[in-house]
N, C-alpha and C. Protein backbone atom coordinates (compact mmCIF):
# COMPACT_ATOMS: atom_id res chain seq x y z
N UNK A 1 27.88 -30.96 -1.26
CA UNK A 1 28.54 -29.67 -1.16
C UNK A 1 28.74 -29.12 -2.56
N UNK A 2 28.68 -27.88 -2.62
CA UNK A 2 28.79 -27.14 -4.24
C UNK A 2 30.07 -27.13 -4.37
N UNK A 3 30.63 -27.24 -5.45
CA UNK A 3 31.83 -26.61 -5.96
C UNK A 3 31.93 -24.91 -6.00
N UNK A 4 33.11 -24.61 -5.57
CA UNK A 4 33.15 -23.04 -5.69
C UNK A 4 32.54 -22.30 -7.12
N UNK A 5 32.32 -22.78 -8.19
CA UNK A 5 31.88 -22.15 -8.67
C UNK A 5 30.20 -22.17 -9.29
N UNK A 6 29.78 -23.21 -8.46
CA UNK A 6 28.19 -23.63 -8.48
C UNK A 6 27.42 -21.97 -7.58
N UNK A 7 26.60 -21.99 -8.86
CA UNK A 7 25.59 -20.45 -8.20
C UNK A 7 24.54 -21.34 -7.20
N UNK A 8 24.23 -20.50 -5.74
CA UNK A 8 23.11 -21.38 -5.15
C UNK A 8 21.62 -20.55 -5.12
N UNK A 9 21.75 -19.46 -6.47
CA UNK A 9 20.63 -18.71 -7.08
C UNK A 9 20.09 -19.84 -7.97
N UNK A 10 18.97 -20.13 -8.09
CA UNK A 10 17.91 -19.98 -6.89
C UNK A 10 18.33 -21.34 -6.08
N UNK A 11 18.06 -21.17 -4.78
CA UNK A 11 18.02 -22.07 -3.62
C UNK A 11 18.01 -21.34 -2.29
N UNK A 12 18.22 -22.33 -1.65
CA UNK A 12 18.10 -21.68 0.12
C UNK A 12 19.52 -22.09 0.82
N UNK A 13 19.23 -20.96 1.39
CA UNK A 13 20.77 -21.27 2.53
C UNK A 13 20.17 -21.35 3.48
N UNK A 14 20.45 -22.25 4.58
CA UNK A 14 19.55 -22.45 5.89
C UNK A 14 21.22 -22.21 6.95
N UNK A 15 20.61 -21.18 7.57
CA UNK A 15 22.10 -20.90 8.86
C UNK A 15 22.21 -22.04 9.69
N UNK A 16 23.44 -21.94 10.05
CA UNK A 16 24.33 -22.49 10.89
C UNK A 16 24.74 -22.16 12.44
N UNK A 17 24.31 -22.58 13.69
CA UNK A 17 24.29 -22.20 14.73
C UNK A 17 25.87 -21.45 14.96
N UNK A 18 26.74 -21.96 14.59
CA UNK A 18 28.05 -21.00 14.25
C UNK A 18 28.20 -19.79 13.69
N UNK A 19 27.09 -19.36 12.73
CA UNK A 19 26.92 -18.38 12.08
C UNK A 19 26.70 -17.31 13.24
N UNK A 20 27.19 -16.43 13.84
CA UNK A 20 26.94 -15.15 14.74
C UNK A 20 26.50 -14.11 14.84
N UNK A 21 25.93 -13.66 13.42
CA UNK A 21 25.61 -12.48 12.82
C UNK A 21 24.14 -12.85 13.23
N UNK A 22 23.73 -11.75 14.13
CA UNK A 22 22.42 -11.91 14.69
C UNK A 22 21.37 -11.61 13.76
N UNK A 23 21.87 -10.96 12.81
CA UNK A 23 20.30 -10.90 11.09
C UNK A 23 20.81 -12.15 10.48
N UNK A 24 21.25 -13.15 10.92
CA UNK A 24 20.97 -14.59 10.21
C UNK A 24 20.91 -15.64 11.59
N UNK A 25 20.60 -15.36 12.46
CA UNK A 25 20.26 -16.26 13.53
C UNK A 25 18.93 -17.34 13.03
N UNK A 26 19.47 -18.58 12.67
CA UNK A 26 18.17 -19.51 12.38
C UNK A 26 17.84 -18.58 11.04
N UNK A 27 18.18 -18.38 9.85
CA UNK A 27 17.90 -17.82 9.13
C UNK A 27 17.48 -18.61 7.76
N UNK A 28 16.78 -18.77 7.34
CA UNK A 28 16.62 -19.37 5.95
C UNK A 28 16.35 -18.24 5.06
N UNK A 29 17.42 -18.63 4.08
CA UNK A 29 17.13 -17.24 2.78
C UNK A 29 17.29 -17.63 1.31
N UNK A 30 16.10 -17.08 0.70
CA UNK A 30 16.20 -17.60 -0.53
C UNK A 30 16.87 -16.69 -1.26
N UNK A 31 17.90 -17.61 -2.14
CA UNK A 31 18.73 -17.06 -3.04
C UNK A 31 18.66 -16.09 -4.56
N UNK A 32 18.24 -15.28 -4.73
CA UNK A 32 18.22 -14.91 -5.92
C UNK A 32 19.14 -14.14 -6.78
N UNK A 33 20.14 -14.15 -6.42
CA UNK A 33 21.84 -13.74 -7.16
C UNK A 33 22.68 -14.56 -6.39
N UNK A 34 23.18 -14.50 -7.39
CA UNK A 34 25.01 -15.55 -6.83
C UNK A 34 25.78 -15.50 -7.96
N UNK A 35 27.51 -14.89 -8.29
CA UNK A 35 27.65 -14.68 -9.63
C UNK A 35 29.40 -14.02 -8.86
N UNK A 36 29.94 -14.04 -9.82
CA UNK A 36 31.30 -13.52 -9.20
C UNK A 36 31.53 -12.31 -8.41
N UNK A 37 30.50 -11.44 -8.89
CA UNK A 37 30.96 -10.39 -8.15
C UNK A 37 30.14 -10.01 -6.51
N UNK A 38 29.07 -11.48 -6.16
CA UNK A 38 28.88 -11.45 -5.08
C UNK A 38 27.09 -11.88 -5.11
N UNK A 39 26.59 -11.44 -4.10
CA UNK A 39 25.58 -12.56 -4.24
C UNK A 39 24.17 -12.17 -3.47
N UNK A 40 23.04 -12.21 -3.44
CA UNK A 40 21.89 -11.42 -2.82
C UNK A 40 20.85 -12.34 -2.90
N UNK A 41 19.98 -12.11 -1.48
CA UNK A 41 19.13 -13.41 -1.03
C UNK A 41 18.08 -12.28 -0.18
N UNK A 42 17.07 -13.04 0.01
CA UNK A 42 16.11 -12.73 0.64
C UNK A 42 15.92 -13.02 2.36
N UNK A 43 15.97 -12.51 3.53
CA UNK A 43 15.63 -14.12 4.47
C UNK A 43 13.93 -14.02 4.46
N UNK A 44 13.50 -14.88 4.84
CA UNK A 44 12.20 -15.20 4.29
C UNK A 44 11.30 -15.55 5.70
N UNK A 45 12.21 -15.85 6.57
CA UNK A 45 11.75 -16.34 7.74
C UNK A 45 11.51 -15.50 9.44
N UNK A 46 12.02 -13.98 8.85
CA UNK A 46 12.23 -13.25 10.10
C UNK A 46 10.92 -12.30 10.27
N UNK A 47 10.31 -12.18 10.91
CA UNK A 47 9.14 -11.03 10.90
C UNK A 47 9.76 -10.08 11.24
N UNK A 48 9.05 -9.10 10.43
CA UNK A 48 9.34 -7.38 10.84
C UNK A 48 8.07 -7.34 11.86
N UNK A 49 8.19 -5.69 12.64
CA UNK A 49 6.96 -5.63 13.90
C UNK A 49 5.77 -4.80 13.16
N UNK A 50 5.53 -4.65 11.70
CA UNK A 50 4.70 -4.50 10.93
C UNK A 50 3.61 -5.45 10.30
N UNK A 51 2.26 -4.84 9.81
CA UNK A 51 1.63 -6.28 9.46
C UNK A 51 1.63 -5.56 8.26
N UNK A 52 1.08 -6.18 6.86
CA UNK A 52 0.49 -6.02 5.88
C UNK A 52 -0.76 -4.61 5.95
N UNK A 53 -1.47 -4.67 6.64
CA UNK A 53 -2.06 -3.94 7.13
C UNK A 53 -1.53 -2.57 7.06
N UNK A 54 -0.93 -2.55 8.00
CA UNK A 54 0.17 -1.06 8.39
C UNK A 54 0.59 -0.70 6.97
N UNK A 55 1.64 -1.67 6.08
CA UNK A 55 1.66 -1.34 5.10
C UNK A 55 1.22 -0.53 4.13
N UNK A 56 0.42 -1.31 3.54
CA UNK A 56 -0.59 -1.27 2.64
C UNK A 56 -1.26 0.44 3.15
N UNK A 57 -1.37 0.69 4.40
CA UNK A 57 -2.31 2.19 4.63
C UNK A 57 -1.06 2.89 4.59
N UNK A 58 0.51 2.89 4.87
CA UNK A 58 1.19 3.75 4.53
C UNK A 58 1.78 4.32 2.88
N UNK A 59 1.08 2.95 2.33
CA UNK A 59 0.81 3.26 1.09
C UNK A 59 -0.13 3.64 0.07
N UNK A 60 -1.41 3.94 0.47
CA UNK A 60 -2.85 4.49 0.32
C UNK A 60 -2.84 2.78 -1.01
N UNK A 61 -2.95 1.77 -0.28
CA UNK A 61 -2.94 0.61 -0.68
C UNK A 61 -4.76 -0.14 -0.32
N UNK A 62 -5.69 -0.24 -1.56
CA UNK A 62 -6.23 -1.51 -0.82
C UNK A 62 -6.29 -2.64 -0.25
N UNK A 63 -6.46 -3.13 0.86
CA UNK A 63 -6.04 -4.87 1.06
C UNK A 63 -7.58 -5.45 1.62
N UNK A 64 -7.61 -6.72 1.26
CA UNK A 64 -8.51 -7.04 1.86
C UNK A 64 -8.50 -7.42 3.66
N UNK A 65 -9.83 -7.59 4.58
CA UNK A 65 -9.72 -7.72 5.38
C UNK A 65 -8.84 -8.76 6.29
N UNK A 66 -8.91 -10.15 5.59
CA UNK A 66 -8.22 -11.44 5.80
C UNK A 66 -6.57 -10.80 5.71
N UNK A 67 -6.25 -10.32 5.12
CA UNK A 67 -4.82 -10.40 4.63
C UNK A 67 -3.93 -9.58 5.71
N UNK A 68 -4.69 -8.77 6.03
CA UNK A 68 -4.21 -7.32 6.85
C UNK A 68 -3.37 -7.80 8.04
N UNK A 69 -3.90 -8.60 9.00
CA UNK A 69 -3.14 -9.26 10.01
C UNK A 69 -1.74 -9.96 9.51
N UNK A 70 -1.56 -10.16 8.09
CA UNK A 70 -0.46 -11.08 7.79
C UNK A 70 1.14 -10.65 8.17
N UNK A 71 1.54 -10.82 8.27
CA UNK A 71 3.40 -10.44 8.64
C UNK A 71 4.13 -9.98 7.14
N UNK A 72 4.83 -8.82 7.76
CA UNK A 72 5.68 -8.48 6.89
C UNK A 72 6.89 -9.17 7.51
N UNK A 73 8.03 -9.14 6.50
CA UNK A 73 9.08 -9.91 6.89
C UNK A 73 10.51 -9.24 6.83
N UNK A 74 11.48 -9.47 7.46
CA UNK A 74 12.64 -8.75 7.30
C UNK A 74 13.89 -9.48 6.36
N UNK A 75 13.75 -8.97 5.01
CA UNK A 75 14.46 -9.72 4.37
C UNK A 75 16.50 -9.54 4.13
N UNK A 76 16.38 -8.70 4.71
CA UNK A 76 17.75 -8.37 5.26
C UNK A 76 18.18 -7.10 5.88
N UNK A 77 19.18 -7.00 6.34
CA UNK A 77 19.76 -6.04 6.55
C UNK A 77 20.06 -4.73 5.26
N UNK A 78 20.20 -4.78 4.29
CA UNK A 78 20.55 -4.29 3.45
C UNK A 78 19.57 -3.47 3.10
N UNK A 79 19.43 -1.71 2.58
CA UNK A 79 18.11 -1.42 1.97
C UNK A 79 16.66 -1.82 2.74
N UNK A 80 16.69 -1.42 4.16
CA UNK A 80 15.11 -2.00 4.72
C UNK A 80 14.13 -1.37 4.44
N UNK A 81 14.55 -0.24 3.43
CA UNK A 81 13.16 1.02 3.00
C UNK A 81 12.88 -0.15 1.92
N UNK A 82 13.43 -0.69 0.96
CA UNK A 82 12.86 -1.47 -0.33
C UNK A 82 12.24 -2.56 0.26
N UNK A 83 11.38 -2.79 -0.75
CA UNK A 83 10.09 -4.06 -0.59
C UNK A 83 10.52 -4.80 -1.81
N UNK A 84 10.30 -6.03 -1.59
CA UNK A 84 9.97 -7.24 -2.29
C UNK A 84 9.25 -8.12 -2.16
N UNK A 85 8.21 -8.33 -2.98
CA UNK A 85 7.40 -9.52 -2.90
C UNK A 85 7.44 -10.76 -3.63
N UNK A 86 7.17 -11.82 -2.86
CA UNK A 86 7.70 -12.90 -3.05
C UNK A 86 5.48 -14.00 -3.42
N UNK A 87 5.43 -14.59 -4.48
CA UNK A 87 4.36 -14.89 -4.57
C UNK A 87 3.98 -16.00 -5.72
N UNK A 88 2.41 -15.79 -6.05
CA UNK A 88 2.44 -17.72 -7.00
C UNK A 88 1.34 -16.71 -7.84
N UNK A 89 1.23 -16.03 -8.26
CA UNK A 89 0.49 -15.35 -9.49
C UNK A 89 1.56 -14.76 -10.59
N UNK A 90 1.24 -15.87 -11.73
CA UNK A 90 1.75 -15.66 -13.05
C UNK A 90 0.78 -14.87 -13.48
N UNK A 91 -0.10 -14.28 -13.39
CA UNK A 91 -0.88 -13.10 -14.07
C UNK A 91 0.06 -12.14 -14.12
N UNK A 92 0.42 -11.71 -12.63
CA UNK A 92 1.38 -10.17 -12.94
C UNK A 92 2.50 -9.34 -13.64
N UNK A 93 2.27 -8.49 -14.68
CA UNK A 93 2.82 -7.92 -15.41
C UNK A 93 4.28 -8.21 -14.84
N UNK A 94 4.71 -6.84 -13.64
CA UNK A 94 5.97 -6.53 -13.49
C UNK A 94 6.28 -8.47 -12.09
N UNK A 95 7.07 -9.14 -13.00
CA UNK A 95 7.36 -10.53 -12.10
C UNK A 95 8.58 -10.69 -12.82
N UNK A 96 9.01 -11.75 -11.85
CA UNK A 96 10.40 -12.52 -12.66
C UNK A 96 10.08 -13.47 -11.61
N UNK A 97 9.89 -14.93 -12.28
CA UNK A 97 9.99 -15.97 -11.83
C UNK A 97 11.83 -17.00 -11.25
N UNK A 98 11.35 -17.48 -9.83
CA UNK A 98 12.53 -17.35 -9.38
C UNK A 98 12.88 -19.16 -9.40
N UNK A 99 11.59 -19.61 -8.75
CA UNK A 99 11.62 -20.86 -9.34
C UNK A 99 10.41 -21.17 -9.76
N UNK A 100 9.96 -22.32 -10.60
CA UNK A 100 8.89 -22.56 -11.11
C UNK A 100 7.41 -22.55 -10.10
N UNK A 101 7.11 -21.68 -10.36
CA UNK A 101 5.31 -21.35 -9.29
C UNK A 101 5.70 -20.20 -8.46
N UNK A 102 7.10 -19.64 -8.48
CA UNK A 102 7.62 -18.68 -7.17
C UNK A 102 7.88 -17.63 -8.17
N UNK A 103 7.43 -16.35 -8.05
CA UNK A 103 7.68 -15.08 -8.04
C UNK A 103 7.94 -14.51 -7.33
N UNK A 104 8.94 -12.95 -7.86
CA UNK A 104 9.53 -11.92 -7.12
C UNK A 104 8.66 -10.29 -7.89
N UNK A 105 8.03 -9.78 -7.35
CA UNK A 105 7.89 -8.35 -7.62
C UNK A 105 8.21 -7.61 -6.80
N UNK A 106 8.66 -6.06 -7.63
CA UNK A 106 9.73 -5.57 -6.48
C UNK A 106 8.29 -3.99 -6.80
N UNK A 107 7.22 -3.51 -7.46
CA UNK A 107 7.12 -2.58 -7.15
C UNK A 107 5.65 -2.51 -6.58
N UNK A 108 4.98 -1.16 -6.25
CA UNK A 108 3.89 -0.81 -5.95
C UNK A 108 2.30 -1.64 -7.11
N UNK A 109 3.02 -1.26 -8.08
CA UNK A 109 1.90 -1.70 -9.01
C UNK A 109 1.32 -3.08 -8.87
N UNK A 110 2.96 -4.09 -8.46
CA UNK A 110 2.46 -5.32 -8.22
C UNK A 110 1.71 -5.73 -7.14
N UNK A 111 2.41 -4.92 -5.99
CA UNK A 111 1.30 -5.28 -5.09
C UNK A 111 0.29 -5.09 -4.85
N UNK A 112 -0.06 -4.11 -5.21
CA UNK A 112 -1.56 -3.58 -5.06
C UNK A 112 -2.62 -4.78 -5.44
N UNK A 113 -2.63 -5.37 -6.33
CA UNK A 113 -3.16 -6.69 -6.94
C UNK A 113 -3.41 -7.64 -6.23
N UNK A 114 -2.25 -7.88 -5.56
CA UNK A 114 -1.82 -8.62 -4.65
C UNK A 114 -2.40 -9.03 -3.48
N UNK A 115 -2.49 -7.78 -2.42
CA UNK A 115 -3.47 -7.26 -1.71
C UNK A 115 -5.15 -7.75 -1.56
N UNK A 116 -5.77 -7.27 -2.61
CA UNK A 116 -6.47 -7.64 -2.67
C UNK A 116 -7.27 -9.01 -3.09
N UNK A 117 -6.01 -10.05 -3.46
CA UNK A 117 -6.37 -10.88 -4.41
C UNK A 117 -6.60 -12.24 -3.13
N UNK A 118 -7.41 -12.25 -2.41
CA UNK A 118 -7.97 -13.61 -1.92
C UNK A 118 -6.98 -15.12 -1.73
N UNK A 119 -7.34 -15.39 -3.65
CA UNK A 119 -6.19 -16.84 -3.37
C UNK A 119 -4.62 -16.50 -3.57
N UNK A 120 -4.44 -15.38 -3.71
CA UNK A 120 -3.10 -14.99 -3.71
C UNK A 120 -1.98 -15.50 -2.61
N UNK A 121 -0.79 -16.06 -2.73
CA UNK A 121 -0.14 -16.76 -2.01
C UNK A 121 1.59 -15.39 -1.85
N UNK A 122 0.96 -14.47 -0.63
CA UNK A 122 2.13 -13.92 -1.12
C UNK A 122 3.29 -13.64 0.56
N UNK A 123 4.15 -13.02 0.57
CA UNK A 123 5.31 -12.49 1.32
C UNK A 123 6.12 -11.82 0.83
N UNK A 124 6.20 -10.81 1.96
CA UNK A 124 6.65 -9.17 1.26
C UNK A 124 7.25 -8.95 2.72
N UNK A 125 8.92 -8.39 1.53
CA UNK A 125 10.17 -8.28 2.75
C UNK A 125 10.49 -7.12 2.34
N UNK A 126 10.80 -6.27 4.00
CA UNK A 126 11.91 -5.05 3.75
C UNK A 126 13.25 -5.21 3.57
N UNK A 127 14.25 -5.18 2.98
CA UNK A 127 15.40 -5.17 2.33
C UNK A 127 16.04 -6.71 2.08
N UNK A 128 17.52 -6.70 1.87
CA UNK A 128 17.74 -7.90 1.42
C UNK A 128 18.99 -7.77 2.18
N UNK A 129 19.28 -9.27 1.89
CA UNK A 129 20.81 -9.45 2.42
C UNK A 129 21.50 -9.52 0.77
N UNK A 130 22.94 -9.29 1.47
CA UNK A 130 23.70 -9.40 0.08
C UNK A 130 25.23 -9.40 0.69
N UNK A 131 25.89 -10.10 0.05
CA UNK A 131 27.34 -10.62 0.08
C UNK A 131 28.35 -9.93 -1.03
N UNK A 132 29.56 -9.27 -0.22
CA UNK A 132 30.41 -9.07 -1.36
C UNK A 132 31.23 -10.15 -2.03
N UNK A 133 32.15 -9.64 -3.19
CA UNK A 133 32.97 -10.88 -4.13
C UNK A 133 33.36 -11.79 -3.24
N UNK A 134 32.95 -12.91 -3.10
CA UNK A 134 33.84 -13.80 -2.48
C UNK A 134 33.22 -14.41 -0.94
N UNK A 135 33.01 -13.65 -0.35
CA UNK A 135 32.24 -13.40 0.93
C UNK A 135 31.53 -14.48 1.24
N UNK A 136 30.29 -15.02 0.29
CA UNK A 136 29.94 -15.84 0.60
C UNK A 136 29.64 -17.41 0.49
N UNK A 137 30.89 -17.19 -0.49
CA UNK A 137 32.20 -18.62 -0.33
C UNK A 137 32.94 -19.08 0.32
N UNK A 138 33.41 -17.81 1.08
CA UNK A 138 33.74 -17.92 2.55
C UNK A 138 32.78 -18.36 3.47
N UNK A 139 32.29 -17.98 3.59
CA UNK A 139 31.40 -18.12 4.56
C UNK A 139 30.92 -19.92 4.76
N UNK A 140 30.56 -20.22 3.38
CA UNK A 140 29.87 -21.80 2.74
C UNK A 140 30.73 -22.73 3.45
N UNK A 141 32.63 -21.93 3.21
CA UNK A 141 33.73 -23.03 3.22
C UNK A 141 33.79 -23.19 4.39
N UNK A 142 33.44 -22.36 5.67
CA UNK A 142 33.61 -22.48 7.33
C UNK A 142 32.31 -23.10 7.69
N UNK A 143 31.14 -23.49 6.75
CA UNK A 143 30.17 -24.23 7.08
C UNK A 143 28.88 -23.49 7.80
N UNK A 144 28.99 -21.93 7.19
CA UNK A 144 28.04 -21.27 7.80
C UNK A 144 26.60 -22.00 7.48
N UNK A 145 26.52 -22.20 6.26
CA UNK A 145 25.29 -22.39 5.19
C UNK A 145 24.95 -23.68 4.81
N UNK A 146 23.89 -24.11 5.09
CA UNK A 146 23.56 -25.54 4.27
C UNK A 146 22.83 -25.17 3.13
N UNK A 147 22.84 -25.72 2.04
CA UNK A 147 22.49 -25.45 0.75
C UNK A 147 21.18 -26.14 0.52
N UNK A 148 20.19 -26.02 0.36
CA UNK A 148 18.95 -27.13 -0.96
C UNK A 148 17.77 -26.26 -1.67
N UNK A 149 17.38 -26.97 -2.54
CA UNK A 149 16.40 -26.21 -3.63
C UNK A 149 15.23 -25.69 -2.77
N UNK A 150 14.99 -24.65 -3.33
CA UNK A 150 13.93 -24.02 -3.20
C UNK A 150 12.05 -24.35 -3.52
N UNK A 151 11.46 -24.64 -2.62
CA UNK A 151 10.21 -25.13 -2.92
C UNK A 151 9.29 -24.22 -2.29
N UNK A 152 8.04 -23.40 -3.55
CA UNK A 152 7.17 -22.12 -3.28
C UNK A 152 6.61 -22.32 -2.30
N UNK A 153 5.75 -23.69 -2.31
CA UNK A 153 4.72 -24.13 -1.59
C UNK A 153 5.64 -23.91 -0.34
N UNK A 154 6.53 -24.47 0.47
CA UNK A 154 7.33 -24.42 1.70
C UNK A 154 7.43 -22.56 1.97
N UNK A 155 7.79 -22.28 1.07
CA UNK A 155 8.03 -20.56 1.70
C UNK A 155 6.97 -19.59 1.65
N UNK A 156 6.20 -19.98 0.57
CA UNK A 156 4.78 -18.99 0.81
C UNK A 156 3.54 -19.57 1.51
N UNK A 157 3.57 -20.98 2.26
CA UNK A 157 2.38 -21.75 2.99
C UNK A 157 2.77 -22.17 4.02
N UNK A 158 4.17 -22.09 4.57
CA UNK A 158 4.45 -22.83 5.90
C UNK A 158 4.67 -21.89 6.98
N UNK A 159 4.56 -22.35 8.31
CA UNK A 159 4.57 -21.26 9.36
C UNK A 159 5.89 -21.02 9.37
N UNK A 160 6.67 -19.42 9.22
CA UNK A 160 7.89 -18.76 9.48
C UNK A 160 8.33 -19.19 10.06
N UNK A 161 7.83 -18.84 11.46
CA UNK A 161 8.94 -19.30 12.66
C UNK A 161 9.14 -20.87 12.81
N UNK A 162 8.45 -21.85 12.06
CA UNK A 162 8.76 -23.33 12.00
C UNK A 162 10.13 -23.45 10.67
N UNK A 163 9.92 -22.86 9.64
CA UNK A 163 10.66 -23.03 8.47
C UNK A 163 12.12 -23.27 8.64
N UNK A 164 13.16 -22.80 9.67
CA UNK A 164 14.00 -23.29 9.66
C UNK A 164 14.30 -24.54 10.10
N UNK A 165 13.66 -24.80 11.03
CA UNK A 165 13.91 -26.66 11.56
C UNK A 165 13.24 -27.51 10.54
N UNK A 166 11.76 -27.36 9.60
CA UNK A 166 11.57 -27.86 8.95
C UNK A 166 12.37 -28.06 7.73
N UNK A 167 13.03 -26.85 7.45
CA UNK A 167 14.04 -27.06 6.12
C UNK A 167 14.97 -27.88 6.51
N UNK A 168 15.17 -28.15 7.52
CA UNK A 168 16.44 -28.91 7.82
C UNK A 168 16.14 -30.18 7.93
N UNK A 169 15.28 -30.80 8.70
CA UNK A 169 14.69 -31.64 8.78
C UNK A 169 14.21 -32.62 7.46
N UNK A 170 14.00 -31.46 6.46
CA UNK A 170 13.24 -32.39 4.99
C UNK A 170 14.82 -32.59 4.75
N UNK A 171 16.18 -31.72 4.99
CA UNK A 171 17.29 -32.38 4.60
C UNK A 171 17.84 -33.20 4.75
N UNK A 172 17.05 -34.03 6.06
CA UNK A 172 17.63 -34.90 6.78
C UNK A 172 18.70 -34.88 8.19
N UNK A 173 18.32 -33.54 8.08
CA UNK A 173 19.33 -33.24 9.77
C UNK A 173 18.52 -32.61 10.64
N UNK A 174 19.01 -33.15 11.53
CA UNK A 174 18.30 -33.09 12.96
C UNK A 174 18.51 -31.52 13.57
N UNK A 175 18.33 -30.93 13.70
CA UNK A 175 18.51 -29.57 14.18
C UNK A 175 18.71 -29.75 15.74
N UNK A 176 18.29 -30.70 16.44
CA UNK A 176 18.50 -30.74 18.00
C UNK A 176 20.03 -31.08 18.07
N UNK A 177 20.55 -31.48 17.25
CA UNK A 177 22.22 -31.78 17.13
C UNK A 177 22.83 -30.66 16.71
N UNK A 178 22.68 -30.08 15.96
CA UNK A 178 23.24 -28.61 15.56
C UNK A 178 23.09 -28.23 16.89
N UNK A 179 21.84 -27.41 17.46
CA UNK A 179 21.60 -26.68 18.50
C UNK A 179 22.74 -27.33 19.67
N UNK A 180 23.14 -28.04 19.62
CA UNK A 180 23.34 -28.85 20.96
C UNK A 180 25.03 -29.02 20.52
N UNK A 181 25.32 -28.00 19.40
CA UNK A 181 27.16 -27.32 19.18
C UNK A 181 27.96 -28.69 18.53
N UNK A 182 26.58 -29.96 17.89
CA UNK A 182 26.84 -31.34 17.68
C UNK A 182 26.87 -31.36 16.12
N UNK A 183 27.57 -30.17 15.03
CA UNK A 183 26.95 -29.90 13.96
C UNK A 183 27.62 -30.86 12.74
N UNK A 184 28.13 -30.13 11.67
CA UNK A 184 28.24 -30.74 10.71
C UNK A 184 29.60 -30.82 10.34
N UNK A 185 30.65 -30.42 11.52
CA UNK A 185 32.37 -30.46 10.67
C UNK A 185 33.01 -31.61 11.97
């Protein structure tokens, strides 16, 4: 368990069947702020009813053919007009590395690249979640959230809709016990 004042930027919060808020149902979200005055994450695991495809042509975007079918994702409630992409190319200018091999680009320029780029390893969310001061310390202390590090390969190569039982699972908890109201307090 973190101490209240441990940031869980970067890491993952994996929800809590207690958690009720139906935009974090089974939710895994990667962390990229956490800081006193509150805290902002990605979820990584929810599909939007858009593909890459759709995208990309509402943005007079090239993509290649392979890619087009891929899922866009709903990265929170917050801001669902903004995009963020989440990816493993250290070539790109506009990046900020979140953990080592994991990038975040937030504009047009980056993706475009992106798109087209074959071995490119990427996921691209409409808005974010985000927590006010305090909020989601609360939240940690009623046991909404399980905490662990963040690994690229797991969020940009594994199937979505598996990622939450698998994150839990590499933690060592059984998710059929959670589900089954058998959890962690």
């Amino acid at each position: 368990m973190l101490s209240p004042l441990q940031s869980v930027a970067p890491g993952l919060l994996v929800a809590m069947p207690q958690l009720d808020d139906p935009h974090f149902h089974r939710a895994v979200v990667l962390m990229l702020e956490h800081g006193e005055s509150g805290a902002m994450g990605l979820v990584v695991n929810r599909l939007a009813p858009i593909t890459l495809k759709e995208l990309a042509e509402g943005q007079s975007l090239d993509i290649l053919p392979a890619r087009g079918e891929q899922a866009v994702y709903l990265g929170g409630p917050v801001e669902t007009h903004r995009g963020f992409v989440l990816h493993d190319r250290a070539v790109l200018g506009e990046k900020t590395e979140v953990v080592p091999g994991l990038f975040l680009s937030v504009t047009l320029e980056a993706l475009g690249p992106l798109l087209v780029d074959a071995e490119a390893h990427v996921r691209f969310c409409l808005g974010y979640a985000g927590w006010g001061r305090g909020q989601l310390e609360e939240e940690m202390r009623r046991g909404s959230w399980l905490y662990t590090e963040a690994s690229p390969r797991a969020l940009l190569e594994s199937d979505p809709t598996q990622l939450w039982e698998r994150t839990l699972r590499v933690m060592g908890v059984d998710p059929g016990l959670l589900a089954a109201g058998k959890g962690l307090n």
